[in-house]
N, C-alpha and C. Protein backbone atom coordinates (compact mmCIF):
# COMPACT_ATOMS: atom_id res chain seq x y z
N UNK A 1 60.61 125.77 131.37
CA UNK A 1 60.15 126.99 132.00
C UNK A 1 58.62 126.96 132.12
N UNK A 2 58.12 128.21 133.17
CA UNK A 2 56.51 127.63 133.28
C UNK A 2 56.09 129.64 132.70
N UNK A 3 54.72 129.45 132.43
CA UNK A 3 54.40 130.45 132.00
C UNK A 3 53.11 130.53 133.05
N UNK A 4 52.95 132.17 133.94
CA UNK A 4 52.04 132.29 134.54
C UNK A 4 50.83 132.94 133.68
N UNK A 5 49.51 132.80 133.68
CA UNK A 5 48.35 133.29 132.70
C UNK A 5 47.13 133.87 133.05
N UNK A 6 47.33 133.87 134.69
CA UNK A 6 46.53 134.27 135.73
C UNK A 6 45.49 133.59 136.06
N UNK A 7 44.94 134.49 137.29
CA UNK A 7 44.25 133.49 138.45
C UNK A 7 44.81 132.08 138.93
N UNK A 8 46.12 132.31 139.22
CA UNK A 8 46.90 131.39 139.63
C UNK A 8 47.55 130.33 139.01
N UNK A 9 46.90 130.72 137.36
CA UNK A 9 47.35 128.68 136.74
C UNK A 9 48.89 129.20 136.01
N UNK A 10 49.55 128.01 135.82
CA UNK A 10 50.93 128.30 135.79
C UNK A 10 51.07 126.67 134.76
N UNK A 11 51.20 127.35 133.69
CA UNK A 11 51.38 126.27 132.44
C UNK A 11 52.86 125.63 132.16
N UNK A 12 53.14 124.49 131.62
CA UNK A 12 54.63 124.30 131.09
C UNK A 12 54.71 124.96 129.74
N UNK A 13 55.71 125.87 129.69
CA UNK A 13 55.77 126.55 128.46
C UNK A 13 55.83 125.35 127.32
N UNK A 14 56.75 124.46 127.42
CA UNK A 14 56.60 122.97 126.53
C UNK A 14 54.79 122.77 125.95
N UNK A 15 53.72 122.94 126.63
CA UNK A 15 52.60 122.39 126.15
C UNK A 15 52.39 123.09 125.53
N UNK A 16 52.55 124.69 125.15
CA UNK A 16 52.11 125.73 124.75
C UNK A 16 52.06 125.62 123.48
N UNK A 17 51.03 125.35 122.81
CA UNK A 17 51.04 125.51 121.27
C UNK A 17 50.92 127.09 120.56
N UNK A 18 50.14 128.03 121.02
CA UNK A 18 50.02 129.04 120.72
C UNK A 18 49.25 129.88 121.84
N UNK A 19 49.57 131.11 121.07
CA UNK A 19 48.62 132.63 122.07
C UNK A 19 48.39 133.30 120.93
N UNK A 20 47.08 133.12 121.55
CA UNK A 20 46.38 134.46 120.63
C UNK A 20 45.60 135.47 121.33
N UNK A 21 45.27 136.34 120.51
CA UNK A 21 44.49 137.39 121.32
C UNK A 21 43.31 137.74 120.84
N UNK A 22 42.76 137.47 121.64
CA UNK A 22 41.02 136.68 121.30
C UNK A 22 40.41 137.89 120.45
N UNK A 23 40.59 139.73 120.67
CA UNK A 23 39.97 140.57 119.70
C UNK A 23 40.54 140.48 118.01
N UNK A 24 41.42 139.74 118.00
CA UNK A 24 41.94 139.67 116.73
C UNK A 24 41.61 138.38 115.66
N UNK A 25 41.19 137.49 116.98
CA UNK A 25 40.37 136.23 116.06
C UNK A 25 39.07 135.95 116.37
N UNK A 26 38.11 136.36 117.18
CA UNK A 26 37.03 136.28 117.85
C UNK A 26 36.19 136.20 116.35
N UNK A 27 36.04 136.96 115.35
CA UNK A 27 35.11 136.67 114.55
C UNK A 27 35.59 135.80 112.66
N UNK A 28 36.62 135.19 113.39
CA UNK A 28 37.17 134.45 112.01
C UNK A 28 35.98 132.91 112.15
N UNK A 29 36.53 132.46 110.81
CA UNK A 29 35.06 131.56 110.95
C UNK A 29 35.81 130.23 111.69
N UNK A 30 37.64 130.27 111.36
CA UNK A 30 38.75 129.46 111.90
C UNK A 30 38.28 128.90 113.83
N UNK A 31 38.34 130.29 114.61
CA UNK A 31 38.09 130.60 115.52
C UNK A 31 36.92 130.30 115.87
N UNK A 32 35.81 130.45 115.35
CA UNK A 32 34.58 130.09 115.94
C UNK A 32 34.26 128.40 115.89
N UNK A 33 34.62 127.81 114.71
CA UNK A 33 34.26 126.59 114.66
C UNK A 33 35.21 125.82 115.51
N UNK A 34 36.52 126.01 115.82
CA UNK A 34 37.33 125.75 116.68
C UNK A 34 36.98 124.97 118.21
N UNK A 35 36.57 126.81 118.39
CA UNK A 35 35.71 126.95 119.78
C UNK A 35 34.73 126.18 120.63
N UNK A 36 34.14 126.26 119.15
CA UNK A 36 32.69 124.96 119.41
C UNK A 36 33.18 124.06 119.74
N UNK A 37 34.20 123.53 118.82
CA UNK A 37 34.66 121.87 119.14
C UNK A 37 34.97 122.10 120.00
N UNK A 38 36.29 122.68 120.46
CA UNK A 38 36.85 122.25 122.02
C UNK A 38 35.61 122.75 123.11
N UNK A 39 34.46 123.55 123.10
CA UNK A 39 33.47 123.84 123.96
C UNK A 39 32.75 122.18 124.16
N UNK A 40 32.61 121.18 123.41
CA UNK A 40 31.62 120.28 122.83
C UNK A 40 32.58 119.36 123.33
N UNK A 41 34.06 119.21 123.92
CA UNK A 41 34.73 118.06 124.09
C UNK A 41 35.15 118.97 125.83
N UNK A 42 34.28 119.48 126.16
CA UNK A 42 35.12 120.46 127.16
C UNK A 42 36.32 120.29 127.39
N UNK A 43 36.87 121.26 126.63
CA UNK A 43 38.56 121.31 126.63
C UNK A 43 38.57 122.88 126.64
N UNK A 44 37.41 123.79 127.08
CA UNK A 44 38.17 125.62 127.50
C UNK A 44 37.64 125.13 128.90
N UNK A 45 39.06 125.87 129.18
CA UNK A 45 38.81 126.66 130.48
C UNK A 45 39.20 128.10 130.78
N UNK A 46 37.94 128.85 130.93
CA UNK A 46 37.90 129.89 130.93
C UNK A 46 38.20 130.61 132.50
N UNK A 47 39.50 131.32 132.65
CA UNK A 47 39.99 131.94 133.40
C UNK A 47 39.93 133.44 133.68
N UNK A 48 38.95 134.07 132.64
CA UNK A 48 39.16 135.33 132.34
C UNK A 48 38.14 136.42 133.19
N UNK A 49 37.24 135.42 133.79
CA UNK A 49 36.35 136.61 134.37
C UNK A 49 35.33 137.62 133.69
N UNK A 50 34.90 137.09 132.85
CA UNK A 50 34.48 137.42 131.98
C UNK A 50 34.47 139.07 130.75
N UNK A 51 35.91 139.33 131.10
CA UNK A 51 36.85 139.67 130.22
C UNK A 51 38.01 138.74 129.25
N UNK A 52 37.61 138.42 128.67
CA UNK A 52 38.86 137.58 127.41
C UNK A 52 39.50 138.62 126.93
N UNK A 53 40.70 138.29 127.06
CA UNK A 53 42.01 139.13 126.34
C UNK A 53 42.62 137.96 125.70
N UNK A 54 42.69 136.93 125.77
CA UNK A 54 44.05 135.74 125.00
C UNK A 54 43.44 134.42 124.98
N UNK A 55 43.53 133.58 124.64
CA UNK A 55 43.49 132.06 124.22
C UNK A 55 44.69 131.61 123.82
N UNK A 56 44.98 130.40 124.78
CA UNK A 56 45.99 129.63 125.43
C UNK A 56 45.81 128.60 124.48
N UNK A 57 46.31 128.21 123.74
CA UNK A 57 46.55 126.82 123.18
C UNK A 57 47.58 125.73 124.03
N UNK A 58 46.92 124.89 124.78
CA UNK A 58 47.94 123.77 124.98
C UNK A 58 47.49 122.42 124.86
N UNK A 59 48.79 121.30 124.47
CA UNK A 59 48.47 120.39 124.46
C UNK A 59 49.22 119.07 125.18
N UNK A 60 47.94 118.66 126.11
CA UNK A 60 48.52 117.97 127.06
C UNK A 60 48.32 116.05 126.82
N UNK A 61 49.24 115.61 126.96
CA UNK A 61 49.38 114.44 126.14
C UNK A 61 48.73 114.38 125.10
N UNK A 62 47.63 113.68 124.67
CA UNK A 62 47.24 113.90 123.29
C UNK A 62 46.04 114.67 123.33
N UNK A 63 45.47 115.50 123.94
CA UNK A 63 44.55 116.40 123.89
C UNK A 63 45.12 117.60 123.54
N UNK A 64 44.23 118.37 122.98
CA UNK A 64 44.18 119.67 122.99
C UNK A 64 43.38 120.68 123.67
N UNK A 65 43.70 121.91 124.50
CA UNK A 65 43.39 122.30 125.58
C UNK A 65 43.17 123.55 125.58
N UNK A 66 42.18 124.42 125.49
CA UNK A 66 42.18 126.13 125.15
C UNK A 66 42.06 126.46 126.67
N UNK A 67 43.05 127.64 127.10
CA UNK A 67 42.24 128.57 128.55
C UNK A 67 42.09 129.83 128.13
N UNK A 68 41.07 130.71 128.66
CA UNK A 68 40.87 132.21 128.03
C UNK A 68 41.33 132.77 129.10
N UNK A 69 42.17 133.93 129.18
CA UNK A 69 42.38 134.71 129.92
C UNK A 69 42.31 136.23 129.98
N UNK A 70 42.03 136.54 130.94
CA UNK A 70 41.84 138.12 130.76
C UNK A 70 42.94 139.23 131.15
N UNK A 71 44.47 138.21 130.98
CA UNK A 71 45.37 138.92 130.29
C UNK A 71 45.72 139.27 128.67
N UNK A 72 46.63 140.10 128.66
CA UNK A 72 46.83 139.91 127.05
C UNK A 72 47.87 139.19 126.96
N UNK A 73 47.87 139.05 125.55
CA UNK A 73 48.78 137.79 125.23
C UNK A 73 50.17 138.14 125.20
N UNK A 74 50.31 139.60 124.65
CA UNK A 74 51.93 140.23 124.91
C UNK A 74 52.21 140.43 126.16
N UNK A 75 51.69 140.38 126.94
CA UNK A 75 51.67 140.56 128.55
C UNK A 75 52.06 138.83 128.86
N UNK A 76 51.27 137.89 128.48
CA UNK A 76 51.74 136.86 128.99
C UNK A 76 52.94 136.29 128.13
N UNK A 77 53.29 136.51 127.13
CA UNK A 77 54.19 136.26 126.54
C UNK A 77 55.68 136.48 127.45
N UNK A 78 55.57 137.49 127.95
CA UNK A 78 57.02 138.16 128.55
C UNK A 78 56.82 137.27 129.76
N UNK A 79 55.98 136.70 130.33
CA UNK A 79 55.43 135.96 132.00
C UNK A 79 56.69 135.03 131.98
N UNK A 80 57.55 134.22 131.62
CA UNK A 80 57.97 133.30 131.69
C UNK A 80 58.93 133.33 133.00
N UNK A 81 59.24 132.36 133.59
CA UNK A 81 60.01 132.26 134.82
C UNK A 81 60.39 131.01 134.90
């Protein structure tokens, strides 16, 4: 199944490692050092418009892959088709 996450991108639910919702981890120290790394290996892609509501965990062959979106994550959760 594919999961839509907006502004058009349309993920394989299979890569999906997790969703989170970025006001609930934005100031963990987990989350920030995270960030950096995948910012430092560019692996976000930020979709959100500069509203973040969620962070997309996926992983595509052996990378790992963050997108931010400025849906929420219970919102994209139900997206599946």
């Amino acid at each position: 199944m594919y999961l839509h996450i907006g502004n058009g991108i349309v993920l394989n639910d299979i890569d999906i490692i997790a969703i989170f919702n970025i006001d609930y981890i934005k100031n963990t120290k987990d989350y920030k050092n995270f960030y950096e790394k995948l910012l430092a290996e560019n692996g976000v892609v930020d979709i959100s418009k500069e509203n973040p509501k969620s962070l997309i965990l996926v992983n595509k062959g052996n990378t790992i892959n963050a997108y931010i979106s400025n849906i929420n994550s219970n919102t994209i959760g139900k997206r599946k088709f």
